[in-house]
C-alpha atoms as a PDB file:
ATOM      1  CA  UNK A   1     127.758  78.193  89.674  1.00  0.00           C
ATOM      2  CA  UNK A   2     127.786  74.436  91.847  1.00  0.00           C
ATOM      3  CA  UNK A   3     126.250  74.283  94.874  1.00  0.00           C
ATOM      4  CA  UNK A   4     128.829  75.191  96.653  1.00  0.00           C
ATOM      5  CA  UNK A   5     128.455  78.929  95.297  1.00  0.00           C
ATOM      6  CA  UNK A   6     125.224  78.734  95.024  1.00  0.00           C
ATOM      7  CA  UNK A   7     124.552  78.205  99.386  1.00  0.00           C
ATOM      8  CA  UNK A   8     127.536  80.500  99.939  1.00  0.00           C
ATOM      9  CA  UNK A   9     125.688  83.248  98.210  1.00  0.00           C
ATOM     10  CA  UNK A  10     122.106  82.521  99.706  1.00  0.00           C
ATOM     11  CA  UNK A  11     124.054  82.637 103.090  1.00  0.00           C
ATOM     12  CA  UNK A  12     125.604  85.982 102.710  1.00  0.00           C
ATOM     13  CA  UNK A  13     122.570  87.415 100.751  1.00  0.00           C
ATOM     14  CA  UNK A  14     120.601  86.220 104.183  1.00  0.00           C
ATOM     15  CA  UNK A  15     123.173  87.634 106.606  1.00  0.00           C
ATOM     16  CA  UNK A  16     124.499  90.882 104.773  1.00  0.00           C
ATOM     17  CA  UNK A  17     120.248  91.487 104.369  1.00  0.00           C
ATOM     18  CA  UNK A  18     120.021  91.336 107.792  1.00  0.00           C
ATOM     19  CA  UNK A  19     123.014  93.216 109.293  1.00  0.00           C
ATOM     20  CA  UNK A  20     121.430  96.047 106.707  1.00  0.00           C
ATOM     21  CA  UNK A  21     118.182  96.124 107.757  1.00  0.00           C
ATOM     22  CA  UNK A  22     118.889  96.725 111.235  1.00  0.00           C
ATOM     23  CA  UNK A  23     121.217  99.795 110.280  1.00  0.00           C
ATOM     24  CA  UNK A  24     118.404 101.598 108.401  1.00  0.00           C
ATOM     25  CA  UNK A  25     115.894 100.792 111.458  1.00  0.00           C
ATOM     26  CA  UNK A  26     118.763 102.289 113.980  1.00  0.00           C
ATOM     27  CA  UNK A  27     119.886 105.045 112.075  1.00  0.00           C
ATOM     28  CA  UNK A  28     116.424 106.332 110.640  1.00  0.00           C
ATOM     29  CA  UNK A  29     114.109 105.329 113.024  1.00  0.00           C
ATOM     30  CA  UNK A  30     112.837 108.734 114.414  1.00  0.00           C
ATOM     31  CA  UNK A  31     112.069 109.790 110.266  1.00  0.00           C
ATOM     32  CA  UNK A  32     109.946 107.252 110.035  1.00  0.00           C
ATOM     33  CA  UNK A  33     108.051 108.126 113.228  1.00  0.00           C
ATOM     34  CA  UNK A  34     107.558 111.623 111.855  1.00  0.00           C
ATOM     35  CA  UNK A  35     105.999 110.653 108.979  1.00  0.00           C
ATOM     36  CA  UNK A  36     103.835 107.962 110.717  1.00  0.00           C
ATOM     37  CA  UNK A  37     102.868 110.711 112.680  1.00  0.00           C
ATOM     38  CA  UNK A  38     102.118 112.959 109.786  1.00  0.00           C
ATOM     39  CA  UNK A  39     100.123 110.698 107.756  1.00  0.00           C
ATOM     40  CA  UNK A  40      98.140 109.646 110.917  1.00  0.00           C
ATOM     41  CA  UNK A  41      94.307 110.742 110.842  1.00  0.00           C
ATOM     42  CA  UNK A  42      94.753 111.727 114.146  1.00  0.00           C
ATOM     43  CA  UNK A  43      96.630 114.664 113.819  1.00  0.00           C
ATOM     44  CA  UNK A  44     100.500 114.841 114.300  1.00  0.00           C
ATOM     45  CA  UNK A  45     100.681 116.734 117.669  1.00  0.00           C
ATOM     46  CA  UNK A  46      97.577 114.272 118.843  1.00  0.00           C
ATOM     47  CA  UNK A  47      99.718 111.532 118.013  1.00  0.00           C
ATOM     48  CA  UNK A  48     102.825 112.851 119.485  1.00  0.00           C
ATOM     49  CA  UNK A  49     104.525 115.182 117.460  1.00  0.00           C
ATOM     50  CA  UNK A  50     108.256 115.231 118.077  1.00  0.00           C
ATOM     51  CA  UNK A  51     108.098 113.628 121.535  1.00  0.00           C
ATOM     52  CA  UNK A  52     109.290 109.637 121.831  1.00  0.00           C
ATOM     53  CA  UNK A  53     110.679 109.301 118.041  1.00  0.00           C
ATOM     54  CA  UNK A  54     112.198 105.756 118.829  1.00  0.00           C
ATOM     55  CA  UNK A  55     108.776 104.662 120.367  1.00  0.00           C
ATOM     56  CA  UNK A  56     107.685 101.331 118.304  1.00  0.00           C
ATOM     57  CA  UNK A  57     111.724 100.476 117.760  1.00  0.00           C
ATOM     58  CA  UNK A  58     111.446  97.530 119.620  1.00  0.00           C
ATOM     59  CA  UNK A  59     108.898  96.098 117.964  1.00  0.00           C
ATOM     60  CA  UNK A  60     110.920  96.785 114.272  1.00  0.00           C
ATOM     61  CA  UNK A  61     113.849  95.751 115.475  1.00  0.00           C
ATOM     62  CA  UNK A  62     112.667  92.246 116.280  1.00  0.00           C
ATOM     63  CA  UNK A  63     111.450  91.930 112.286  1.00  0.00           C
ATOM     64  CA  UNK A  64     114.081  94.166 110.736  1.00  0.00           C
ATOM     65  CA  UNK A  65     117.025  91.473 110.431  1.00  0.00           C
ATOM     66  CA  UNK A  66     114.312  89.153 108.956  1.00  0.00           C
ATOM     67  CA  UNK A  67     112.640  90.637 107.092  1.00  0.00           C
ATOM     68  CA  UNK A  68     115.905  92.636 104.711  1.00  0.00           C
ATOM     69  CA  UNK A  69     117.319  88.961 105.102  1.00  0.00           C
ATOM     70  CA  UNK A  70     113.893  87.205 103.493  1.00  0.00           C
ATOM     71  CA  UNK A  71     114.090  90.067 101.408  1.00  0.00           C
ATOM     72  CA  UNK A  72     117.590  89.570  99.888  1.00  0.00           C
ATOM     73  CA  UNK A  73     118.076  86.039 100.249  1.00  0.00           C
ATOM     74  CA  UNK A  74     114.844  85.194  97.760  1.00  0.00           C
ATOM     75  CA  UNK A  75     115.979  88.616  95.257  1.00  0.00           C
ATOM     76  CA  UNK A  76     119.332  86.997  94.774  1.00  0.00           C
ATOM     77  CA  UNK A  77     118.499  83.785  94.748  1.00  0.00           C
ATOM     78  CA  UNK A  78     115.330  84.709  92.355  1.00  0.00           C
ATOM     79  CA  UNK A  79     117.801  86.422  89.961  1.00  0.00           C
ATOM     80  CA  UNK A  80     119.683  83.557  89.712  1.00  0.00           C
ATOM     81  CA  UNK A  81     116.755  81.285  88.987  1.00  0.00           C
ATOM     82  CA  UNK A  82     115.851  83.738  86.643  1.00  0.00           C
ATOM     83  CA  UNK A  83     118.639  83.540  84.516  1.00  0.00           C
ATOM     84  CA  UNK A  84     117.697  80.046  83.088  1.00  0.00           C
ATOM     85  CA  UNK A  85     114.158  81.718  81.600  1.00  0.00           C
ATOM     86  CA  UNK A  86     114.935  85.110  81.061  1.00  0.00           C
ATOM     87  CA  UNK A  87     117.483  87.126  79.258  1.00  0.00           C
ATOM     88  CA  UNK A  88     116.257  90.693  79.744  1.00  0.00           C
ATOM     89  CA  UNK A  89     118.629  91.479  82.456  1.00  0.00           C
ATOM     90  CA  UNK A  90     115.713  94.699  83.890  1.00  0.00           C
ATOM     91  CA  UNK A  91     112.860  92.294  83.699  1.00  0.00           C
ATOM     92  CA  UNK A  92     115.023  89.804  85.257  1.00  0.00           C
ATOM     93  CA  UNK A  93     115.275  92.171  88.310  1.00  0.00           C
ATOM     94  CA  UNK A  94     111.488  93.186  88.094  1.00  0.00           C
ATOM     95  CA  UNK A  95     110.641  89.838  88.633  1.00  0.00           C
ATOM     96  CA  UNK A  96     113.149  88.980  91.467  1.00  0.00           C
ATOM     97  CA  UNK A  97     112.052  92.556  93.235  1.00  0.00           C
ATOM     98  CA  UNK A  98     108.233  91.507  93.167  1.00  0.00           C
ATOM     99  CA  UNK A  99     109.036  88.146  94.519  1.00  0.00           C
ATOM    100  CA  UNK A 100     111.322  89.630  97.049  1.00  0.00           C
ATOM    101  CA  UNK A 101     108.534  92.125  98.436  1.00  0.00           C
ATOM    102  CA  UNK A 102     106.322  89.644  98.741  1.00  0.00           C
ATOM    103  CA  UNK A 103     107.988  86.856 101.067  1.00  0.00           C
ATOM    104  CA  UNK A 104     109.488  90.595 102.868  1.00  0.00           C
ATOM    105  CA  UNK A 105     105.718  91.534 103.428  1.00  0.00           C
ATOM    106  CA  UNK A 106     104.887  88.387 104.886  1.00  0.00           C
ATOM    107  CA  UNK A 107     106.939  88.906 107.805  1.00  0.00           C
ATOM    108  CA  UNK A 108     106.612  92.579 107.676  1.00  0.00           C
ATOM    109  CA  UNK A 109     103.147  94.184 107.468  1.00  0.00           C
ATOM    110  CA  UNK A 110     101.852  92.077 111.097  1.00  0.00           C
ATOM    111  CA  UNK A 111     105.071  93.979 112.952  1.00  0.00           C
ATOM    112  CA  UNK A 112     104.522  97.202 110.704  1.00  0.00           C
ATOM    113  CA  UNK A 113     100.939  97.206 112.026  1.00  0.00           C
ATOM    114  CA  UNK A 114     102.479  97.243 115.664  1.00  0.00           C
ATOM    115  CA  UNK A 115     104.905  99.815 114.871  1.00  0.00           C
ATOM    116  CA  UNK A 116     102.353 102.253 113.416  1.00  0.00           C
ATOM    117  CA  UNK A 117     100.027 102.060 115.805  1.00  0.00           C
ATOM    118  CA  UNK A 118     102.742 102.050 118.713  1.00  0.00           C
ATOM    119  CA  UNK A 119     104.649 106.064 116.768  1.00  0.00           C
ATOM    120  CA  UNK A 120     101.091 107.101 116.718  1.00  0.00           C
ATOM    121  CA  UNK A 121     100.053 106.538 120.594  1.00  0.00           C
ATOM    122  CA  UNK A 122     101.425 107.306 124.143  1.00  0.00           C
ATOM    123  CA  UNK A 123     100.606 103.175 124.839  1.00  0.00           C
ATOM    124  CA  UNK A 124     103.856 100.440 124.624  1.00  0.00           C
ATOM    125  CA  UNK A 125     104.303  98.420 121.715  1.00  0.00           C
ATOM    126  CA  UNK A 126     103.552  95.142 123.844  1.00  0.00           C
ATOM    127  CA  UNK A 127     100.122  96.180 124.872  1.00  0.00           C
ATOM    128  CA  UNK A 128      98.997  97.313 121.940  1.00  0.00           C
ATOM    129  CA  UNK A 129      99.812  93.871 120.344  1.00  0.00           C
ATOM    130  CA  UNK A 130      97.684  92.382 122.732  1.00  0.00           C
ATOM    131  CA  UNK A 131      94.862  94.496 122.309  1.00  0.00           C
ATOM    132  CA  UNK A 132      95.114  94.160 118.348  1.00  0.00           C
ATOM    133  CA  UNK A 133      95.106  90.337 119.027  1.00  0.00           C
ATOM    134  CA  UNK A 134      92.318  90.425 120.811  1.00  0.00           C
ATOM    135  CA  UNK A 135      89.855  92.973 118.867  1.00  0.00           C
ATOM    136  CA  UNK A 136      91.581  92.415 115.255  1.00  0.00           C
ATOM    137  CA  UNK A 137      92.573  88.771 115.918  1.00  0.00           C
ATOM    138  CA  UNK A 138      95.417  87.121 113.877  1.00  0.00           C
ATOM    139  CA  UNK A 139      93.779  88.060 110.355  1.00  0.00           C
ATOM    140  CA  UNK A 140      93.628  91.645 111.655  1.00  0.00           C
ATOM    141  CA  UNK A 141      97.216  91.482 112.187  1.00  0.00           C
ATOM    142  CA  UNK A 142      97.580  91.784 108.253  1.00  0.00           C
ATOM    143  CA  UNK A 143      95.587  94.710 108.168  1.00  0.00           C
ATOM    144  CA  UNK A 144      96.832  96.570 105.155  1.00  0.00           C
ATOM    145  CA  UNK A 145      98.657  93.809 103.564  1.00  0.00           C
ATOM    146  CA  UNK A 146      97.674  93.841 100.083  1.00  0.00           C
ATOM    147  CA  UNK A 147      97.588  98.050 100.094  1.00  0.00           C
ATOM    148  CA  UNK A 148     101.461  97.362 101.728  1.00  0.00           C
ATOM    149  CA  UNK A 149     102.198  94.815  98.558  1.00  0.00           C
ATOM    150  CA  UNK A 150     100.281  97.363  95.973  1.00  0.00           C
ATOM    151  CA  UNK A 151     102.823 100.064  97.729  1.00  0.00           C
ATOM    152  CA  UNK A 152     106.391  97.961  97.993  1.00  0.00           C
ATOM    153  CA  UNK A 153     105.728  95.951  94.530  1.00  0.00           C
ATOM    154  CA  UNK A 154     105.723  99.195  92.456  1.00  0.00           C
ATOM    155  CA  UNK A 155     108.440 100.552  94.868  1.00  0.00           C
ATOM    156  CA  UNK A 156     110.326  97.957  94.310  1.00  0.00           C
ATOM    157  CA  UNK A 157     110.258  97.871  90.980  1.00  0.00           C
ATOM    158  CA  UNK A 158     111.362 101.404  90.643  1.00  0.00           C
ATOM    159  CA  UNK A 159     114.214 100.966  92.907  1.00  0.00           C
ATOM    160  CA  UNK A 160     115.713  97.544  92.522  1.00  0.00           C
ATOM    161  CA  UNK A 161     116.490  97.514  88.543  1.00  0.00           C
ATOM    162  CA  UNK A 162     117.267 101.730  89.086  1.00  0.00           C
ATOM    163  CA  UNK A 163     119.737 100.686  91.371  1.00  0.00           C
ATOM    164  CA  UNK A 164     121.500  98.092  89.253  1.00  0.00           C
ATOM    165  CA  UNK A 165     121.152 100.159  85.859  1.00  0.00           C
ATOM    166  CA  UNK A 166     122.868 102.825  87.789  1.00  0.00           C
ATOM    167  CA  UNK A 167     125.809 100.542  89.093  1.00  0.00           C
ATOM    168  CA  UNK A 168     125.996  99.106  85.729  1.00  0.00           C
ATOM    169  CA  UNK A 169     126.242 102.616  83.932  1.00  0.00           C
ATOM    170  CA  UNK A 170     128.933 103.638  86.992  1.00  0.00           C
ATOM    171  CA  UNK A 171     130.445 100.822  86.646  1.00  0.00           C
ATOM    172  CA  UNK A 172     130.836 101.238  82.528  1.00  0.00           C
ATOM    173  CA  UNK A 173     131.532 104.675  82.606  1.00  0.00           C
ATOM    174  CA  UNK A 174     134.736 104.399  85.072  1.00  0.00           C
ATOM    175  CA  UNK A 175     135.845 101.192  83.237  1.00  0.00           C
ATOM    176  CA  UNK A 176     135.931  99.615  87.047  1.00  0.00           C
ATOM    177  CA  UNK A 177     133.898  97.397  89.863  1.00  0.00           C
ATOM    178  CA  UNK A 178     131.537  99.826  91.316  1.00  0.00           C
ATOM    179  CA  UNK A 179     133.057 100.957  95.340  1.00  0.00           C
ATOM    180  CA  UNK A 180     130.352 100.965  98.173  1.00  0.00           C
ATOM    181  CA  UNK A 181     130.190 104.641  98.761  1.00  0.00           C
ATOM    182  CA  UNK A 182     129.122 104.097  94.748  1.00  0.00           C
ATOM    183  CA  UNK A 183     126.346 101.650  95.418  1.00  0.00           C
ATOM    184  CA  UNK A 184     125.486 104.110  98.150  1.00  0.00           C
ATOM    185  CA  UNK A 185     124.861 106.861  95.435  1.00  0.00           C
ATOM    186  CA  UNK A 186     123.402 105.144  93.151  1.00  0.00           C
ATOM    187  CA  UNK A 187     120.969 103.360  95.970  1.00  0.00           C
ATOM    188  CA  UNK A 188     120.118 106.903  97.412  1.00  0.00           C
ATOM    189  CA  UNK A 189     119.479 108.381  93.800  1.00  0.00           C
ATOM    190  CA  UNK A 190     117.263 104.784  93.718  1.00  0.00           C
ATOM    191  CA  UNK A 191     115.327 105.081  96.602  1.00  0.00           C
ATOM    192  CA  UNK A 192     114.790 109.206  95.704  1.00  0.00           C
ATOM    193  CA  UNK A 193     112.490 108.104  92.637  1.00  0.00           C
ATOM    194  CA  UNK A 194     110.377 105.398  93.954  1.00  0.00           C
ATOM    195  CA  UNK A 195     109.982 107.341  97.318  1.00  0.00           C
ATOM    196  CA  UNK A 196     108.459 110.355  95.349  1.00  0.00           C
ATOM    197  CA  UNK A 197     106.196 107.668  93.187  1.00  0.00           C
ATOM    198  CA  UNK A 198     104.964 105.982  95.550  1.00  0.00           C
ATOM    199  CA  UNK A 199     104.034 108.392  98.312  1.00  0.00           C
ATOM    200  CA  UNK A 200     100.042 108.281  97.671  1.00  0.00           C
ATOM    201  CA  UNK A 201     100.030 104.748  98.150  1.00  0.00           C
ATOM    202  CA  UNK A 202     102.163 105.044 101.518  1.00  0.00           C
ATOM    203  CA  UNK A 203      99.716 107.022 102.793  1.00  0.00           C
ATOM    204  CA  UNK A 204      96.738 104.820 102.483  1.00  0.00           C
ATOM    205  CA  UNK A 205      98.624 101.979 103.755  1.00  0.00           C
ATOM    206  CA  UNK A 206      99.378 104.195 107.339  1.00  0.00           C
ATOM    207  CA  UNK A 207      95.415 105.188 107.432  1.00  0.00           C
ATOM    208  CA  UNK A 208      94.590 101.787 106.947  1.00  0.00           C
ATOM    209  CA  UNK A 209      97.460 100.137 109.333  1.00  0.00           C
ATOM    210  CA  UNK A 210      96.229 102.923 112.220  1.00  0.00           C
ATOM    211  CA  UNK A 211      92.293 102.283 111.972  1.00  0.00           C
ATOM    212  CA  UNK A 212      90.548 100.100 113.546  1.00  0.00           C
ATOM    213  CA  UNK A 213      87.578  98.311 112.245  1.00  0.00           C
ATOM    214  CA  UNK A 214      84.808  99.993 113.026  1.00  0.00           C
ATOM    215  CA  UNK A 215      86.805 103.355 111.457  1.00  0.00           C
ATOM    216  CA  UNK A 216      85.679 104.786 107.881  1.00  0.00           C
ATOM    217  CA  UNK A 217      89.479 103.803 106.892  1.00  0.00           C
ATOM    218  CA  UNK A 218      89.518 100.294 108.361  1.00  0.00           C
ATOM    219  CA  UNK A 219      86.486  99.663 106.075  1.00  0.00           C
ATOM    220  CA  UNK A 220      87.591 100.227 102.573  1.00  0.00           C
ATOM    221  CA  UNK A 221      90.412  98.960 100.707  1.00  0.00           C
ATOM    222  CA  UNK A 222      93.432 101.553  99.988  1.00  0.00           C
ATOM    223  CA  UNK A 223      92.086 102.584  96.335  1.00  0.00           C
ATOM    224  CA  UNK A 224      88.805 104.022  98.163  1.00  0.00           C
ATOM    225  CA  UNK A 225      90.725 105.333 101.324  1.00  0.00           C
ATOM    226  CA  UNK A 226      93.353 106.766  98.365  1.00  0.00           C
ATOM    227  CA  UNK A 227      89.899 108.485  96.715  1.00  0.00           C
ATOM    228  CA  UNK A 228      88.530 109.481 100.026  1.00  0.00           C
ATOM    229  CA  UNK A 229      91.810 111.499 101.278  1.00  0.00           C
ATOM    230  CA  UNK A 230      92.183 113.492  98.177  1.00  0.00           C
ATOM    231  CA  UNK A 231      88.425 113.909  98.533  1.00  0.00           C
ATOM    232  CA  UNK A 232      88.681 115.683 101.954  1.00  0.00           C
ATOM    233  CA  UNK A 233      92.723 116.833 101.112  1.00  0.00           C
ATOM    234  CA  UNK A 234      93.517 116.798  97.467  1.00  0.00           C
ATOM    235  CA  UNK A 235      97.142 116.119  96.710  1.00  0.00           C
ATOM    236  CA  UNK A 236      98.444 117.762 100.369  1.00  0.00           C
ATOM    237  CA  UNK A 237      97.095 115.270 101.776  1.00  0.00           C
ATOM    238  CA  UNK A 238      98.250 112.533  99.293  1.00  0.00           C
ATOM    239  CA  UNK A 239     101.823 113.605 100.013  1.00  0.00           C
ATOM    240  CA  UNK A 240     101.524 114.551 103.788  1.00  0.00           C
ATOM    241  CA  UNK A 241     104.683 112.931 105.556  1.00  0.00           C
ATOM    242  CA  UNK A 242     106.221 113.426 102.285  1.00  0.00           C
ATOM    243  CA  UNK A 243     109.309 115.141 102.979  1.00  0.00           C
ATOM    244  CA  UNK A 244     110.474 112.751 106.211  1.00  0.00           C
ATOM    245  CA  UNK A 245     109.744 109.648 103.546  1.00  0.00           C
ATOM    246  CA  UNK A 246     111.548 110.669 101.021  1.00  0.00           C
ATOM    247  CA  UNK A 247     114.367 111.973 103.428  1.00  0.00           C
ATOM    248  CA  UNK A 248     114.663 108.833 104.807  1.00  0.00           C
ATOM    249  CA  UNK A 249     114.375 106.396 101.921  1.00  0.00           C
ATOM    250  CA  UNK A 250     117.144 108.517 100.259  1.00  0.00           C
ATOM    251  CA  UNK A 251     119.341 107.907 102.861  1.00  0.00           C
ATOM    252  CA  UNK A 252     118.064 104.577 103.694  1.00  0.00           C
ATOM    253  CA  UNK A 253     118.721 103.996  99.928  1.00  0.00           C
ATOM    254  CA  UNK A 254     122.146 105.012 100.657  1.00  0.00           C
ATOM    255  CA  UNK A 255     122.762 102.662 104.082  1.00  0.00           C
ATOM    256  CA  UNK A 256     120.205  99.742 102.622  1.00  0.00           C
ATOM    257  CA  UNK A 257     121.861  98.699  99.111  1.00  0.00           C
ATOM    258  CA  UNK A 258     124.940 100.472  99.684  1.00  0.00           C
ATOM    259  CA  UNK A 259     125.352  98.783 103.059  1.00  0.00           C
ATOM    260  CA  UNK A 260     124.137  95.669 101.421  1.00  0.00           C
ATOM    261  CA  UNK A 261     126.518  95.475  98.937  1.00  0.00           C
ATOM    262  CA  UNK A 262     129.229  96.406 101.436  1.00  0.00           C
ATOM    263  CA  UNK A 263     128.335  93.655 103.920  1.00  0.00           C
ATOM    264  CA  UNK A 264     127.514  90.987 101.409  1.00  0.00           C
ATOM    265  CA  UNK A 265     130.986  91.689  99.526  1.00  0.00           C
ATOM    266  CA  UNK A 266     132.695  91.258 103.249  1.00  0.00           C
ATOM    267  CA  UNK A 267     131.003  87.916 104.752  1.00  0.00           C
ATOM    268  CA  UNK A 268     131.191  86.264 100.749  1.00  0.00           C
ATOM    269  CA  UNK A 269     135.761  86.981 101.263  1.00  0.00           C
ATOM    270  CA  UNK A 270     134.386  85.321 105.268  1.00  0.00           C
ATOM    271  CA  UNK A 271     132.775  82.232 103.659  1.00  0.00           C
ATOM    272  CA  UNK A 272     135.706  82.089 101.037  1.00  0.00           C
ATOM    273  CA  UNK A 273     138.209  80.949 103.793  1.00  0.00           C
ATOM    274  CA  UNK A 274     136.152  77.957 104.953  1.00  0.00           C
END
């Protein structure tokens, strides 16, 4: 691959990332609100049960585009990178997954902070940034980062090389390129396992992201505040907001990496005439 290839794929890893991150956030929005809202220590009528489900969009949609295209731009490039060291094509995706979540979370976790807080309160998105700024400061803004990186790492590595064992096997089994509406499939199937894995971990990361400082969940990191809620809710409370999570990252599976491959397929045949 010359260089040529090489920026033409960074470029349409960085825009088809984008374009697909800003479906999911459109299209499942309100899902995630749900479970924001039934994870939150508050109480999900408290925090506003089924009233204002797009409340805190604003504030994702500004890091959505991003965030999938930081996300994509360093897996794909990271893959190819990859190739030179490693010859285990799953531990080549591992690897490329982790390093993908992590320059994702950067940009990420200070908006997802935000957008918690905002699903979970009757107060704008804008003014609650200010008063975060001012009580949590800039370092407060990452609140939850490394409980968010503990959470999308192992995610990640569930669903990333899933996804691309299951296109392969597809692929193989129907002697063929894989179609989108297959990637979809096999990204929904994906996003099904690590959603269900994962879930615990989720739900430390929202108690965290909603407390403030001063609250027994802002105090700890998410291995206590993990201990603490099966403590006072065993495992109902480990996989409260479980069924709108999973619900959505199955179908965000579907629009994310199915979308993904869709988009990324149609701006590489844009690039190709130039």
């Amino acid at each position: 691959m010359d260089f040529d290839d090489k920026r033409r794929q960074f470029f349409s890893s960085l825009v088809a990332g984008a374009i697909a991150g800003m479906s999911v956030d459109l299209a499942l929005f309100p899902l995630d609100t749900v479970k924001t809202r039934l994870q939150s220590q508050f109480g999900f009528q408290n925090s506003g049960g089924f009233k204002q489900l797009y409340r805190g969009l604003g504030s994702a949609m500004i890091v959505s585009a991003p965030n999938a295209a930081a996300f994509f731009s360093v897996y794909e490039y990271s893959k190819v990178a990859m190739n030179h060291h490693l010859t285990d094509p799953t531990l080549i995706n591992m690897t490329s997954a982790s390093l993908a979540e992590t320059a994702a979370c950067l940009i990420r976790v200070p908006v997802e902070v935000v957008k918690q807080r905002t699903q979970a309160s009757k107060v704008s998105w804008n003014i609650i940034l200010k008063q975060a700024l001012r009580e949590d400061k800039l370092i407060g803004m990452y609140r939850g980062f490394l409980s968010t990186l503990s959470r999308d790492i192992p995610f990640a590595l569930i669903q990333l090389p899933l996804w691309e064992h299951l296109k392969k096997i597809w692929a193989k089994f129907n002697d063929k390129p894989i179609s989108a509406v297959e990637s979809c499939i096999c990204g929904s199937l994906a996003g099904l396992c690590a959603a269900i894995a994962t879930n615990p971990i989720d739900v430390a990361k929202t108690r965290i992201m909603l407390a403030k400082k001063d609250n027994k969940y802002g105090r700890v990191n998410f291995l206590a505040v993990i201990s603490l809620i099966f403590k006072e809710s065993g495992f109902r409370g480990l996989y409260s907001g479980a069924s709108p999570r999973i619900l959505f990252i199955t179908i965000g599976g579907a629009v994310y990496l199915g979308g993904y491959d869709f988009y990324k397929s149609t701006v590489d045949q844009f690039f190709l005439k130039f």
